[in-house]
C-alpha atoms as a PDB file:
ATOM      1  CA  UNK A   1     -23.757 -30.501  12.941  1.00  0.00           C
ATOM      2  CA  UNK A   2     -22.147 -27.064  12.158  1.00  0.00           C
ATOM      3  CA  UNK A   3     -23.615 -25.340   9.285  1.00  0.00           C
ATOM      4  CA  UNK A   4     -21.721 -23.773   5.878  1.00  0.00           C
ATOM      5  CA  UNK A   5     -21.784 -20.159   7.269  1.00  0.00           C
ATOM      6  CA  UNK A   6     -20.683 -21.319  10.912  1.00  0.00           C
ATOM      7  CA  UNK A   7     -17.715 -23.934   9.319  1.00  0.00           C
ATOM      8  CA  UNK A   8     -16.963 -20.711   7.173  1.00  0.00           C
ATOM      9  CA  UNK A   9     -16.332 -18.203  10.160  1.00  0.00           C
ATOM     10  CA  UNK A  10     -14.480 -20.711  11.933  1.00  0.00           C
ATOM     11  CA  UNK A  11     -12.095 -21.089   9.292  1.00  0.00           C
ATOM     12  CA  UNK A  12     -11.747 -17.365   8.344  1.00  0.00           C
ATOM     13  CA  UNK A  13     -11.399 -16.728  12.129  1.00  0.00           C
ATOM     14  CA  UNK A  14      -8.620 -19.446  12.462  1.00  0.00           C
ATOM     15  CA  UNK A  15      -6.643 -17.963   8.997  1.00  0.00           C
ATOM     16  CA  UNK A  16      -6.836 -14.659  10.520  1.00  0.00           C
ATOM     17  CA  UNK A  17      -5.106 -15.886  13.846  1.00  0.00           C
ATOM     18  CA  UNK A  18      -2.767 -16.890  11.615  1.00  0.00           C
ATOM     19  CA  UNK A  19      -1.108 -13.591  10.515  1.00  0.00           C
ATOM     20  CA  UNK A  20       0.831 -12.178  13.092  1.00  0.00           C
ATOM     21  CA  UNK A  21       2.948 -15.694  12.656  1.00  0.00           C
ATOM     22  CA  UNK A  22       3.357 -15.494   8.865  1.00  0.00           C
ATOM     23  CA  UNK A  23       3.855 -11.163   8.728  1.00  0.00           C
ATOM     24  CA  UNK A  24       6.841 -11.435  11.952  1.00  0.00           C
ATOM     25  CA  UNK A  25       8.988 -13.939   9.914  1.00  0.00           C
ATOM     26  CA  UNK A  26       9.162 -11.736   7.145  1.00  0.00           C
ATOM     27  CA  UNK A  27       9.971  -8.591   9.058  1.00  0.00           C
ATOM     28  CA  UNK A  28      12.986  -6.926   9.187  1.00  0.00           C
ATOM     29  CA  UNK A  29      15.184  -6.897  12.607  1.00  0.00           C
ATOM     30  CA  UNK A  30      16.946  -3.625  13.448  1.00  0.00           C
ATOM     31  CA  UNK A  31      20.479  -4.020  14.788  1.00  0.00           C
ATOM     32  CA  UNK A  32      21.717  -0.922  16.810  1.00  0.00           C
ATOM     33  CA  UNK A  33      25.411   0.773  16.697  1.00  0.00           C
ATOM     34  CA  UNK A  34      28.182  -0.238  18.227  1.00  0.00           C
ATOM     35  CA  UNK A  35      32.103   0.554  18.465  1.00  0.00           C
ATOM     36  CA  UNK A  36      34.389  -1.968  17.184  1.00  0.00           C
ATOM     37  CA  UNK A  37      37.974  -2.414  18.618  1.00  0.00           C
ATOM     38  CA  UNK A  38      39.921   0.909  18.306  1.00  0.00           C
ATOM     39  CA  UNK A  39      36.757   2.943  18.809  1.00  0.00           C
ATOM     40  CA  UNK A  40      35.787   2.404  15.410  1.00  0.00           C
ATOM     41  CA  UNK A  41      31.797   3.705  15.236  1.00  0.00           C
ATOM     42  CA  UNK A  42      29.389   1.253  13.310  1.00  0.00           C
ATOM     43  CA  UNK A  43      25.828   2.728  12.281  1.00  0.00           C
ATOM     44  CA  UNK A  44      22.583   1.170  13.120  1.00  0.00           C
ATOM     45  CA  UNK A  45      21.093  -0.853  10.189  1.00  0.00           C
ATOM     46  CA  UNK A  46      18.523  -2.821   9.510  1.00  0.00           C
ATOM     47  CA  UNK A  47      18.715  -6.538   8.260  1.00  0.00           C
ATOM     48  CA  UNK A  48      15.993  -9.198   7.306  1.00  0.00           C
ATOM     49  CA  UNK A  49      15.539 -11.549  10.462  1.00  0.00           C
ATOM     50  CA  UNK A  50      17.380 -14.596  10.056  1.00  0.00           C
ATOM     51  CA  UNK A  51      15.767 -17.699   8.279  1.00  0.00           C
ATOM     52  CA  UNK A  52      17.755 -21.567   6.974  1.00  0.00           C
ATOM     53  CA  UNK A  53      18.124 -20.420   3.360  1.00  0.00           C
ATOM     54  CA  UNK A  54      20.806 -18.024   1.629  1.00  0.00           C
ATOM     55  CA  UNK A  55      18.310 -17.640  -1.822  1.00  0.00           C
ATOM     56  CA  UNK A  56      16.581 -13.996  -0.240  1.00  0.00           C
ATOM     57  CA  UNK A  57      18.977 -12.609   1.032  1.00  0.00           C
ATOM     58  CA  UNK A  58      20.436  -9.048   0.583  1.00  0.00           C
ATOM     59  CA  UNK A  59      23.925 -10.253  -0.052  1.00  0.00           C
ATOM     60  CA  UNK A  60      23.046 -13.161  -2.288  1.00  0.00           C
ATOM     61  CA  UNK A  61      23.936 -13.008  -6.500  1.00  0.00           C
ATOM     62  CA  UNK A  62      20.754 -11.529  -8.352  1.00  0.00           C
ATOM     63  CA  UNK A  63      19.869  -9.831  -5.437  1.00  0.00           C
ATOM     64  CA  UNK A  64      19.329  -6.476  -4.864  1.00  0.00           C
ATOM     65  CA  UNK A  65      19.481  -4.786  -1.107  1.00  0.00           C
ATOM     66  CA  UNK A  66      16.275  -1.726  -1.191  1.00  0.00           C
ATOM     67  CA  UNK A  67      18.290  -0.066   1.896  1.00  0.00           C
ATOM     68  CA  UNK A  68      21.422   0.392  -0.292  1.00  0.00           C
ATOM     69  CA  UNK A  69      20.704  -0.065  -3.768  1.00  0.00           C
ATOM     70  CA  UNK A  70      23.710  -2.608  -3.944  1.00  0.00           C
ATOM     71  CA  UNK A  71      23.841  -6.004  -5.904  1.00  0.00           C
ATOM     72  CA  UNK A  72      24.617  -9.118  -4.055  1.00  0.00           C
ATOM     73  CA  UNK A  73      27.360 -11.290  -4.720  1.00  0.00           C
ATOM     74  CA  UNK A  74      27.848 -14.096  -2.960  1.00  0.00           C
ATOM     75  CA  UNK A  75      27.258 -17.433  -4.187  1.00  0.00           C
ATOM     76  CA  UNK A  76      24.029 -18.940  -3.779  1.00  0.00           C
ATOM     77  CA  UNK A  77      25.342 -22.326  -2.173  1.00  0.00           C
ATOM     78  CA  UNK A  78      28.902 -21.752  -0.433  1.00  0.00           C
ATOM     79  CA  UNK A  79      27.725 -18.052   0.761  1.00  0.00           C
ATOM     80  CA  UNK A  80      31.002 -17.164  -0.785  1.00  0.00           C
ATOM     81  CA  UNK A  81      31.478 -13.627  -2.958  1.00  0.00           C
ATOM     82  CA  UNK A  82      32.868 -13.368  -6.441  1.00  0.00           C
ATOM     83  CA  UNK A  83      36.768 -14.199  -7.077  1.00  0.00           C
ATOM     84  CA  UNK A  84      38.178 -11.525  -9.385  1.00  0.00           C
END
């Protein structure tokens, strides 16, 4: 039988293995310029990698993007922006 301090490491060892999974989904993913049609130049940026819900992102109502200091606006649900 295993003792306390030996169950203990194993444990700590196995949360620390852990990390690199948890820390890479909530990295950002860097997306590198291009040129539209009619040579139209778009930057590099950087975006949050891509997950199944709208609630954190940039562009979402009651967010706010730390690149650009904008507000989001789309709807939560439909992923829609604001109708003026």
């Amino acid at each position: 039988m295993l003792s306390r301090p030996a169950i203990s490491a194993i444990t700590l060892t196995f949360l620390i293995s852990l990390l690199p999974i948890a820390t890479k989904a909530r990295q950002d993913t860097h997306v590198k310029g291009y040129t539209r049609k009619g040579n139209t130049p778009v930057r590099s940026y950087k975006r949050k990698a891509p997950n199944k819900t709208k609630l954190d992102n940039y562009g979402t109502k009651g967010n706010l993007n730390p690149n650009t200091g904008k507000v989001g606006k789309e709807d939560r649900f439909t992923g829609k922006g604001e109708r003026r």
